[in-house]
Protein backbone atom coordinates (compact mmCIF):
# COMPACT_ATOMS: atom_id res chain seq x y z
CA UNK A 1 22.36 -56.56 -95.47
CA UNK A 2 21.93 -59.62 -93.46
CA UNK A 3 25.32 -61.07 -94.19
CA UNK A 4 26.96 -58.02 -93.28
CA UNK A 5 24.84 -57.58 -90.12
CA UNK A 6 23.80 -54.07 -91.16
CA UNK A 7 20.08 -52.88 -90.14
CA UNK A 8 17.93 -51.50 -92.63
CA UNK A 9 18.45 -47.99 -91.91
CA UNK A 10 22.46 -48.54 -92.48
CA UNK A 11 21.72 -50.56 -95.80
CA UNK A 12 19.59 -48.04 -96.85
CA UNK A 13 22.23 -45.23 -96.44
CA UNK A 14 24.63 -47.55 -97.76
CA UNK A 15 22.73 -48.06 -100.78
CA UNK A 16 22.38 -44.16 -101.13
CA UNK A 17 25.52 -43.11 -100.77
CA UNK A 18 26.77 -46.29 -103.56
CA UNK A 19 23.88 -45.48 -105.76
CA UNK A 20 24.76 -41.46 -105.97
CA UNK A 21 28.68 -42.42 -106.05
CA UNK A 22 27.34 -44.43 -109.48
CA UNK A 23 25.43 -41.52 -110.59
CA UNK A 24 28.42 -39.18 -109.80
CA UNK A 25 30.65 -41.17 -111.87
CA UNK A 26 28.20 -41.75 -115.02
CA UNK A 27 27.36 -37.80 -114.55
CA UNK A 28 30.84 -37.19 -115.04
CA UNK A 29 32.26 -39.37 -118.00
CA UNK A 30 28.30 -39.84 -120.32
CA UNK A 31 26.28 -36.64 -119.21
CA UNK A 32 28.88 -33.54 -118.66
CA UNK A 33 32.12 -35.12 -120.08
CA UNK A 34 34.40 -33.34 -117.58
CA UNK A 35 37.78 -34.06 -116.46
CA UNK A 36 39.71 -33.04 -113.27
CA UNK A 37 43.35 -32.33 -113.37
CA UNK A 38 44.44 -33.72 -109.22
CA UNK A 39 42.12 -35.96 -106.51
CA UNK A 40 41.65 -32.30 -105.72
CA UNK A 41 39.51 -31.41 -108.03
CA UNK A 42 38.08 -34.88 -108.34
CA UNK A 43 36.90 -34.36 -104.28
CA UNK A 44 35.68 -31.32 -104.15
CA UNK A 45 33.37 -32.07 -107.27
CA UNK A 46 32.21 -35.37 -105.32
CA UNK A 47 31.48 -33.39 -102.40
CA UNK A 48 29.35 -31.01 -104.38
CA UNK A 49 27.79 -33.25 -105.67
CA UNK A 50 26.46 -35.04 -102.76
CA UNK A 51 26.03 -31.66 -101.25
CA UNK A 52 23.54 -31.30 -103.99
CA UNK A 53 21.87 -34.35 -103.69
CA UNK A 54 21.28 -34.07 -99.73
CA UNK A 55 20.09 -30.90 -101.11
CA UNK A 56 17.79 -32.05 -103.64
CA UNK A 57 16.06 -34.56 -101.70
CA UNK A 58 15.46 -31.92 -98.70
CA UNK A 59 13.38 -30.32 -101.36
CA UNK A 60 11.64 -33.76 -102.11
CA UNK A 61 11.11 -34.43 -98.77
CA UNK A 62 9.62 -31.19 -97.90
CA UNK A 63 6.96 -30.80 -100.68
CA UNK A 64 6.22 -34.42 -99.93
CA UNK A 65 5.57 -33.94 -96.42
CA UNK A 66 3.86 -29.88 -97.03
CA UNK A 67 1.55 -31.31 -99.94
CA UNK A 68 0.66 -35.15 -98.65
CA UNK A 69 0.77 -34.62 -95.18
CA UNK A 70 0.17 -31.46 -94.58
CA UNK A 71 -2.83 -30.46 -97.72
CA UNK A 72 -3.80 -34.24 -98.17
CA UNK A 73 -3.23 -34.67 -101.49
CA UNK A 74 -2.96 -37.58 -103.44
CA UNK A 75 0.17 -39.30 -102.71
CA UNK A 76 1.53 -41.31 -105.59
CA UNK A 77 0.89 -37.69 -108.07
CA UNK A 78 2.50 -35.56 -105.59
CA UNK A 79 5.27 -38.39 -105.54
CA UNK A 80 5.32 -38.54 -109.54
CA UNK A 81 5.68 -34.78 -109.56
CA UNK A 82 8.55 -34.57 -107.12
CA UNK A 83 10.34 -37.22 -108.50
CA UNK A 84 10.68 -35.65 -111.81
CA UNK A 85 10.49 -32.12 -110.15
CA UNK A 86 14.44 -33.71 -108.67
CA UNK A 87 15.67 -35.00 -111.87
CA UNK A 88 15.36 -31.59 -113.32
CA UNK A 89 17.18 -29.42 -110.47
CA UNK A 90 19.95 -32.33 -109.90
CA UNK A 91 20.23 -31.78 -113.74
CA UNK A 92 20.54 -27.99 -113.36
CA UNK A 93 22.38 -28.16 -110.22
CA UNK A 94 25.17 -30.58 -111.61
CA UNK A 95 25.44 -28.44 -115.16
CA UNK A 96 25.49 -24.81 -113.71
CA UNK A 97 27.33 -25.86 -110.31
CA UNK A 98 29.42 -28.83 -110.17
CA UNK A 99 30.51 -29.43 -113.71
């Protein structure tokens, strides 16, 4: 970060967009086993799949900010439940949707 002269913010979306670009790519050969035939097909399931992922963490951020902020509950359990609340519909989103 510092030795690229990036802020936080940037290295943080940095970071993001590398770390889902990793999951993409392990999704892909480990989880789903799929194959595209052009760069076609290879884009347009990357795009969905970030597509999802903004998606996904909307949700997060939403319940996060309706049930901590707004209710009061208890932060880190709200946090625990989201969390695997996301692995579950980037699961379902990535099997039905994108591959």
């Amino acid at each position: 970060m510092y030795k690229l002269e990036i802020n936080e913010i940037g290295a943080n979306m940095l970071s993001w967009i590398l770390y889902n670009y990793v999951s993409f790519v392990t999704n892909r050969k480990t989880v789903f086993h799929t194959h595209t035939k052009n760069m076609k097909e290879y884009v347009i399931q990357l795009f969905q799949f970030y597509v999802s992922r903004v998606l996904t963490l909307g949700i997060e951020l939403l319940i996060v900010f309706l049930l901590v902020t707004v209710l009061g509950w208890y932060a880190m359990g709200v946090k625990i439940f989201t969390s695997i609340l996301v692995i579950f519909l980037n699961y379902f989103i990535s099997k039905r949707f994108i591959f």
